[in-house]
Protein backbone atom coordinates (compact mmCIF):
# COMPACT_ATOMS: atom_id res chain seq x y z
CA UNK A 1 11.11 27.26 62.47
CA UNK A 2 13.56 24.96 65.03
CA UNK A 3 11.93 21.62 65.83
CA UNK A 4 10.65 20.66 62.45
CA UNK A 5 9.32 17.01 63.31
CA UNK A 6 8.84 16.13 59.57
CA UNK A 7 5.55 15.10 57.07
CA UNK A 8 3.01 12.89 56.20
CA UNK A 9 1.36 12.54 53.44
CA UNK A 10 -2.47 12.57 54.26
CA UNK A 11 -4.06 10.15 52.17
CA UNK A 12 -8.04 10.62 53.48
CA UNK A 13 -8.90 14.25 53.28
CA UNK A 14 -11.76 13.80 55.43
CA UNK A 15 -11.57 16.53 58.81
CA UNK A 16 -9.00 18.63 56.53
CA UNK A 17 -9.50 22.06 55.42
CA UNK A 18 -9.54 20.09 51.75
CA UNK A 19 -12.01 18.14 52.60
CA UNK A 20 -14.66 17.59 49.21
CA UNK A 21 -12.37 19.55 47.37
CA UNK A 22 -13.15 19.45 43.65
CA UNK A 23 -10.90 20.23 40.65
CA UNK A 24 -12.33 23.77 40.53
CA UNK A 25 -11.77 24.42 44.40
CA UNK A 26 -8.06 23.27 43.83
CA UNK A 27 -7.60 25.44 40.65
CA UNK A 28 -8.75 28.24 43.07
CA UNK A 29 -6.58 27.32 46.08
CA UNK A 30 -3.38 27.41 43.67
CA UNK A 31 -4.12 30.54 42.02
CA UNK A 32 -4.63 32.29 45.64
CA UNK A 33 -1.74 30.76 47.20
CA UNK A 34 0.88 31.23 44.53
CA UNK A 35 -0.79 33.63 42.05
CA UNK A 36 -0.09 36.51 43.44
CA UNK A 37 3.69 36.01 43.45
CA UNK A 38 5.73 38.39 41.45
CA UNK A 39 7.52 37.71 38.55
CA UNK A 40 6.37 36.08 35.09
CA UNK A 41 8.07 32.91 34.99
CA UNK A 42 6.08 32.21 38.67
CA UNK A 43 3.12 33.13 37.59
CA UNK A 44 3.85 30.75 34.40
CA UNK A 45 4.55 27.86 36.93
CA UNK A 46 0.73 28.89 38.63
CA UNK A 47 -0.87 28.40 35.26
CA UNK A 48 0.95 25.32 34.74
CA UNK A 49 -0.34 23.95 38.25
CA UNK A 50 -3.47 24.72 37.07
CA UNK A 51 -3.53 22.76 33.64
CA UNK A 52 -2.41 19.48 35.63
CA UNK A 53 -4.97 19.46 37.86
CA UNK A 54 -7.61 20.00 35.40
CA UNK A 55 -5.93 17.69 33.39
CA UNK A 56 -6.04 14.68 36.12
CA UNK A 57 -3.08 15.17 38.24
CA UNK A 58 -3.15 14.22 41.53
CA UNK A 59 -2.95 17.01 44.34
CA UNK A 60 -0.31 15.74 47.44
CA UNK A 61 -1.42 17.22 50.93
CA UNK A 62 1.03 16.86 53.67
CA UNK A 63 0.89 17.47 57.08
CA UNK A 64 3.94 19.15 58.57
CA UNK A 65 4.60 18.79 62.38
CA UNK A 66 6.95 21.02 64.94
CA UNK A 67 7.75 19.63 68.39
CA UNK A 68 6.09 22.67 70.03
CA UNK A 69 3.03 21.18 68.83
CA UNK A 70 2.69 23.46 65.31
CA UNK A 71 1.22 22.04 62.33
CA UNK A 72 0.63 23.08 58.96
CA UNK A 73 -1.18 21.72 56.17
CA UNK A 74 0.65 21.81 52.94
CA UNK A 75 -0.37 21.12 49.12
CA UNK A 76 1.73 20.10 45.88
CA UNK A 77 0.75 18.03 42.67
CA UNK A 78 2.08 14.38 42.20
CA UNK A 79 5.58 14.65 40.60
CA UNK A 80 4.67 12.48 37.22
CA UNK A 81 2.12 14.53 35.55
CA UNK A 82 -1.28 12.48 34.02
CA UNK A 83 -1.26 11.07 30.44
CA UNK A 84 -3.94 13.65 30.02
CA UNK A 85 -1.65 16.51 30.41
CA UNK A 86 1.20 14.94 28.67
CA UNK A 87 -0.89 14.55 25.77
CA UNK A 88 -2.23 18.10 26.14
CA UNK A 89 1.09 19.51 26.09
CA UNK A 90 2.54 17.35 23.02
CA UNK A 91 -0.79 18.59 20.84
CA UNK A 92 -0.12 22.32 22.03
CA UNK A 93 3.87 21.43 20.32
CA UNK A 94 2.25 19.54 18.20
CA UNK A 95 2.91 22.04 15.04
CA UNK A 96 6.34 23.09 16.73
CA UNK A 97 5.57 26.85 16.80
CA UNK A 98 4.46 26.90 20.17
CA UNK A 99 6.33 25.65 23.09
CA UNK A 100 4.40 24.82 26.70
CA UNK A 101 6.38 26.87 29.45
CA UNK A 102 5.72 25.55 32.46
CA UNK A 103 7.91 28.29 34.19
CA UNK A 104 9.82 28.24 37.68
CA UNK A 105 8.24 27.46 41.39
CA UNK A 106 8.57 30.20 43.92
């Protein structure tokens, strides 16, 4: 869409649609957004998404703005993933048979 204004991150959720989101609701909110993308390695990337935020990674909203007055809402996790999920993933390694796949973004 011409006229893309740019984002902001929105740091107080309150008067969002996210607003009181929990863990659960954001689990819920990925796997309806993205889950029903096609392709393995996507839906490996959805299930990934999900194990950060239950493991304590923080969800980004962003507000992007057109000049003819459009805006859209729009959700990602924090780039560095929480200790939590770091430590999940090395103790799912941890015997070196398995290997964490955390697949590709659509």
């Amino acid at each position: 869409m011409d006229g893309y204004l740019g984002s902001t991150v929105v740091t107080n959720l309150t008067g969002t649609p996210y607003e009181g989101y929990t863990e659960k609701d954001w689990v819920e909110e990925f796997i309806s957004h993205y889950g029903q993308i096609d392709g393995g390695h996507h839906r490996l990337w959805v299930l990934d998404q999900v194990m950060r935020v239950l493991k304590g990674t923080p969800v980004i909203v962003e507000l992007k703005r057109w000049d003819n007055g459009h805006k859209e809402y729009w959700f990602n996790l924090a780039e560095e993933p929480s200790q939590e999920y770091l430590d999940f993933v090395k103790e799912y390694e941890n015997d070196g048979e398995y290997f964490w796949d955390t697949g590709i973004a659509p």
